[in-house]
Protein backbone atom coordinates (compact mmCIF):
# COMPACT_ATOMS: atom_id res chain seq x y z
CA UNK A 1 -33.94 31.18 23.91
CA UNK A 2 -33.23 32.81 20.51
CA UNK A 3 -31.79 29.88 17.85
CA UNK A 4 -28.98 31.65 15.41
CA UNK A 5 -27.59 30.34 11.95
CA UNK A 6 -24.66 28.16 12.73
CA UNK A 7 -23.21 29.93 9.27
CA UNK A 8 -23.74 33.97 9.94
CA UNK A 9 -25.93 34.56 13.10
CA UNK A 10 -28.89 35.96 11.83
CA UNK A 11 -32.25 34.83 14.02
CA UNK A 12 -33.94 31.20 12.70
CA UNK A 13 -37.47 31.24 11.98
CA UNK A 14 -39.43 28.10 11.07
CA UNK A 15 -38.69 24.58 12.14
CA UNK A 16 -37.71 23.68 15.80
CA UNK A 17 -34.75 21.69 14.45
CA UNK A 18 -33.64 24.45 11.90
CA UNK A 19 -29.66 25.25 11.86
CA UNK A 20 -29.33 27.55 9.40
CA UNK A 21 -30.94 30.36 7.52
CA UNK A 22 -30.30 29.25 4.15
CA UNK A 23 -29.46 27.11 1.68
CA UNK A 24 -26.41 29.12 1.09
CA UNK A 25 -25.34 29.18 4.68
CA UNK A 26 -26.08 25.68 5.05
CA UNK A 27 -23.68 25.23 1.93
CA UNK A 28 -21.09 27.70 3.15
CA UNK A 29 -20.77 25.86 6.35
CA UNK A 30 -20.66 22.24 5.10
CA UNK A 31 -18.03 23.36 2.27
CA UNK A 32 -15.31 25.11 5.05
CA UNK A 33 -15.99 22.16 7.29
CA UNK A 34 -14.89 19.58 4.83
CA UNK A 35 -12.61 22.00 2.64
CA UNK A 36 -9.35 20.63 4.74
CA UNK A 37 -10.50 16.61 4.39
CA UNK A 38 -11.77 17.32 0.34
CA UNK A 39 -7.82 19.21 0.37
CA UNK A 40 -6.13 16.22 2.01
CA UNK A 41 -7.55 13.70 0.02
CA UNK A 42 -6.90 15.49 -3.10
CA UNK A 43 -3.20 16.00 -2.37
CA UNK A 44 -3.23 12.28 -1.89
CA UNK A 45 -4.61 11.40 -5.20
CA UNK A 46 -2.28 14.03 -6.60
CA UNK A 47 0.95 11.77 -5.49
CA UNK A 48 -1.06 8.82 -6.72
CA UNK A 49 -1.52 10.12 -10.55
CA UNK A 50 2.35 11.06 -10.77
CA UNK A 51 3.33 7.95 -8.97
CA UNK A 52 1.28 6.17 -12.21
CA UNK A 53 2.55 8.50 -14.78
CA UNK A 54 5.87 7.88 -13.79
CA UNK A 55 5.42 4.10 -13.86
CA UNK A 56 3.90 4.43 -17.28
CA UNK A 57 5.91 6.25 -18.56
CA UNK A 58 8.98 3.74 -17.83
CA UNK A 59 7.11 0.63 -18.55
CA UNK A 60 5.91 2.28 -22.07
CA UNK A 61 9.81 2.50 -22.83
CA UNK A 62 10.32 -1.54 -21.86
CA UNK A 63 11.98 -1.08 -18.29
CA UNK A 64 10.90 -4.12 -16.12
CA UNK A 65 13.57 -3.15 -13.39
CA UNK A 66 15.16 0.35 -12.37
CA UNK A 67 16.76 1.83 -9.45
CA UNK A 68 14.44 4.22 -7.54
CA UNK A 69 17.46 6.62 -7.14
CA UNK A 70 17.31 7.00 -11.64
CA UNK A 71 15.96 10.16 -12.95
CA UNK A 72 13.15 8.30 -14.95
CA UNK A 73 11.61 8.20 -11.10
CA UNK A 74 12.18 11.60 -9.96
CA UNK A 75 9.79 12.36 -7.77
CA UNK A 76 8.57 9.10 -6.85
CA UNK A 77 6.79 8.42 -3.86
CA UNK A 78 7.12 4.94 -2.52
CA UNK A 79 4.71 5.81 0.75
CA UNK A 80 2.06 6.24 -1.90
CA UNK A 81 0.41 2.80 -3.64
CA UNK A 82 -3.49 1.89 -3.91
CA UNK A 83 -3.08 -1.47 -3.14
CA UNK A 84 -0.24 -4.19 -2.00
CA UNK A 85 -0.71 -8.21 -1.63
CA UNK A 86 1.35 -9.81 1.17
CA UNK A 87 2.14 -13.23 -0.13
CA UNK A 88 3.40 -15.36 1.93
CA UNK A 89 6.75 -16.52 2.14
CA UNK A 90 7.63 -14.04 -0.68
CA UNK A 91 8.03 -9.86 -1.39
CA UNK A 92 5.10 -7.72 -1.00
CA UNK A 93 3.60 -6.26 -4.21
CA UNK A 94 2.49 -2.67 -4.53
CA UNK A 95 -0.23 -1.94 -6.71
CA UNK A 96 -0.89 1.96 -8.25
CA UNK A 97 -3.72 1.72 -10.25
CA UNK A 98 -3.12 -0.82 -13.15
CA UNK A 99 0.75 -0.95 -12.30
CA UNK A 100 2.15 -3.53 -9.98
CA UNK A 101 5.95 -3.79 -8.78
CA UNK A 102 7.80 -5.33 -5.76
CA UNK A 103 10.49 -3.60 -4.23
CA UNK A 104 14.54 -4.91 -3.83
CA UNK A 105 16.80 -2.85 -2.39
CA UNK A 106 16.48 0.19 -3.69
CA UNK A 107 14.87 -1.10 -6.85
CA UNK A 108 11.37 -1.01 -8.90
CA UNK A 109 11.84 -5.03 -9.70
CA UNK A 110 9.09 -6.88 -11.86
CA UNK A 111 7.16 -3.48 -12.72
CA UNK A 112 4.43 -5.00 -14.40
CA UNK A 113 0.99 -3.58 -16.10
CA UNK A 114 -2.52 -5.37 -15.70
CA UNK A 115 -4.54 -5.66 -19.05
């Protein structure tokens, strides 16, 4: 039985447990394989730095509290947060990055930064 590169065909030669031909093809293959996971996660990170920017950018001008619907948050999204604590008895807070916030009703309340 004739072994074949997993990456363009061409015959093996060598090692029993060979799989590809080359380094490139062993590259080639490993790169499309993980291209759409590497893509995912970096649309995901993505949301992440804007979700920070935008905190930043309203905690730099002294906000503590804002509506989510204001146009300081345009383009906010609240599915997206690194972290959140579930304390009891009380509202969970979101974490993204070094910013921390709960949210009320519609509302970034208690928007604070970590030093």
């Amino acid at each position: 039985m004739e072994r074949i590169c997993r990456e363009c065909g061409a015959p093996l030669t060598g090692r029993s447990d060979k799989k590809f031909c080359s380094d490139g093809c062993r590259t080639s293959w490993h790169n499309r394989r993980y291209c759409a996971m590497l893509s995912k996660a970096a649309a995901v990170n993505r949301t992440l730095m804007h979700n920070r920017k935008l905190l930043e950018a309203v905690y730099d001008k002294g906000i503590r509290r804002i509506s989510l619907t204001d146009g300081a948050l345009a383009g906010f999204d609240i599915r997206y947060f690194t972290s959140v604590e579930t304390p009891l008895l009380r509202s969970a807070v979101y974490h993204c990055y070094e910013f921390s916030y709960v949210l009320s009703r519609g509302k970034l309340c208690r928007l604070a930064k970590a030093t």
